[in-house]
Protein backbone atom coordinates (compact mmCIF):
# COMPACT_ATOMS: atom_id res chain seq x y z
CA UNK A 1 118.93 103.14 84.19
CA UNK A 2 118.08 106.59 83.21
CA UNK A 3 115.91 109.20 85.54
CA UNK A 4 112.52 108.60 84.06
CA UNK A 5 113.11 104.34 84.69
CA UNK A 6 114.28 105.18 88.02
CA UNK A 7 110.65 107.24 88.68
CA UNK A 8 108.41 104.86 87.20
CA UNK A 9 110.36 102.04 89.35
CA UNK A 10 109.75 104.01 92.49
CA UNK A 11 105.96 104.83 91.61
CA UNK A 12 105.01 101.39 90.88
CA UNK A 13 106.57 100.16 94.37
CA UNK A 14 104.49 102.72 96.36
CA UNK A 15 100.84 101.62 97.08
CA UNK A 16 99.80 103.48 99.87
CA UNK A 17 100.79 107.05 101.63
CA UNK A 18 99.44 108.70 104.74
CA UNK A 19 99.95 112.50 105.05
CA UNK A 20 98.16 115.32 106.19
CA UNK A 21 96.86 118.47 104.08
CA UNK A 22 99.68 119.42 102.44
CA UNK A 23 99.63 116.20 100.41
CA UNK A 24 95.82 117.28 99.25
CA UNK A 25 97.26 118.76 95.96
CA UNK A 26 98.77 115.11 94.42
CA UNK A 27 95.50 112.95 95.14
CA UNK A 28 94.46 112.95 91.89
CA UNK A 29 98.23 112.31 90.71
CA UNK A 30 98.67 109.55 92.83
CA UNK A 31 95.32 107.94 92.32
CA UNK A 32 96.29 107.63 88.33
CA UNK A 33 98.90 105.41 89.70
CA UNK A 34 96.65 103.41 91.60
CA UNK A 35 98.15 104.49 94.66
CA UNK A 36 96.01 105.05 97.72
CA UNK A 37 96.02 108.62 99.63
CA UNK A 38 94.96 108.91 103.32
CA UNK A 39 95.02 112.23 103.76
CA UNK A 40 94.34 113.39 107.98
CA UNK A 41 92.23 115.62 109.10
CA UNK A 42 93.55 119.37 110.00
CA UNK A 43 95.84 119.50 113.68
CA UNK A 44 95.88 115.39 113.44
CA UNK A 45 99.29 113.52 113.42
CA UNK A 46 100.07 110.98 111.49
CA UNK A 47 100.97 108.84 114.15
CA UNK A 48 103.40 106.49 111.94
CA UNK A 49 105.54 109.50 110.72
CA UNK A 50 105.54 111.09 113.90
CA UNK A 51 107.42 107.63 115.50
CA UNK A 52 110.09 107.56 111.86
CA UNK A 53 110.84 111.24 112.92
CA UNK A 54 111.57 110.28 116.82
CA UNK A 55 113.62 107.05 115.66
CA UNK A 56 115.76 109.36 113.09
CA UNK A 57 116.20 111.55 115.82
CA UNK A 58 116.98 109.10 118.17
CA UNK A 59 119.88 107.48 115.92
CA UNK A 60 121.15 111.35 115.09
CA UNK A 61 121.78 111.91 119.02
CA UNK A 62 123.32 108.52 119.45
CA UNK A 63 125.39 109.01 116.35
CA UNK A 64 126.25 112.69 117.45
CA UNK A 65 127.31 111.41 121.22
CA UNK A 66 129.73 108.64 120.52
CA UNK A 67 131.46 110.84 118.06
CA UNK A 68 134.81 112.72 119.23
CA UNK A 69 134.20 116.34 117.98
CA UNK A 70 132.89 119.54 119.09
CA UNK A 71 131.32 121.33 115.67
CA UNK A 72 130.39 118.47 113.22
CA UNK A 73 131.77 118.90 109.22
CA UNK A 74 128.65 119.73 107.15
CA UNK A 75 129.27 116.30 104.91
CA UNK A 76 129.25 114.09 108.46
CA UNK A 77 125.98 115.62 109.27
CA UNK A 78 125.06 114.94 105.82
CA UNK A 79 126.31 111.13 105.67
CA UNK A 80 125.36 110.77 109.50
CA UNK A 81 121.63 111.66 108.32
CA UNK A 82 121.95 109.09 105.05
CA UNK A 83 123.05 106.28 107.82
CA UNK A 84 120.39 106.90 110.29
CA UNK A 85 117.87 106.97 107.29
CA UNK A 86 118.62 104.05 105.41
């Protein structure tokens, strides 16, 4: 599967997307896709993307805290992130 298969796979599996103002400049991108924008109004959260960021936090602390080291190698952090993402 090459790069442009592996976009067009990923675009026709998203249907909807809640953001705030910076996502203002691909409405008219998305909606070619048929895929729905809900774009918030200025100083409102999003409130389901504020939780995802407090639950990846969450998992990054409890990750960080059972581990046995001091100063954390930059591809732990970096795999430690993947983990608590996915």
């Amino acid at each position: 599967m090459n790069k442009n298969e592996t976009k067009s796979t990923i675009i026709k599996l998203i249907k909807h997307i809640i953001g705030d103002g910076q996502f203002e400049c691909i409405t008219k991108h998305m909606e070619m896709h048929r895929i729905n924008i809900n774009i918030t109004g200025r100083d409102e959260p999003v409130p389901e993307v504020e939780r995802y960021i407090r639950t990846v936090k969450e998992r990054m602390r409890a990750i960080v805290n059972t581990l046995p080291f001091e100063i954390l190698p930059h591809q732990l952090i970096v795999q430690k992130v993947y983990n608590g993402m996915f």
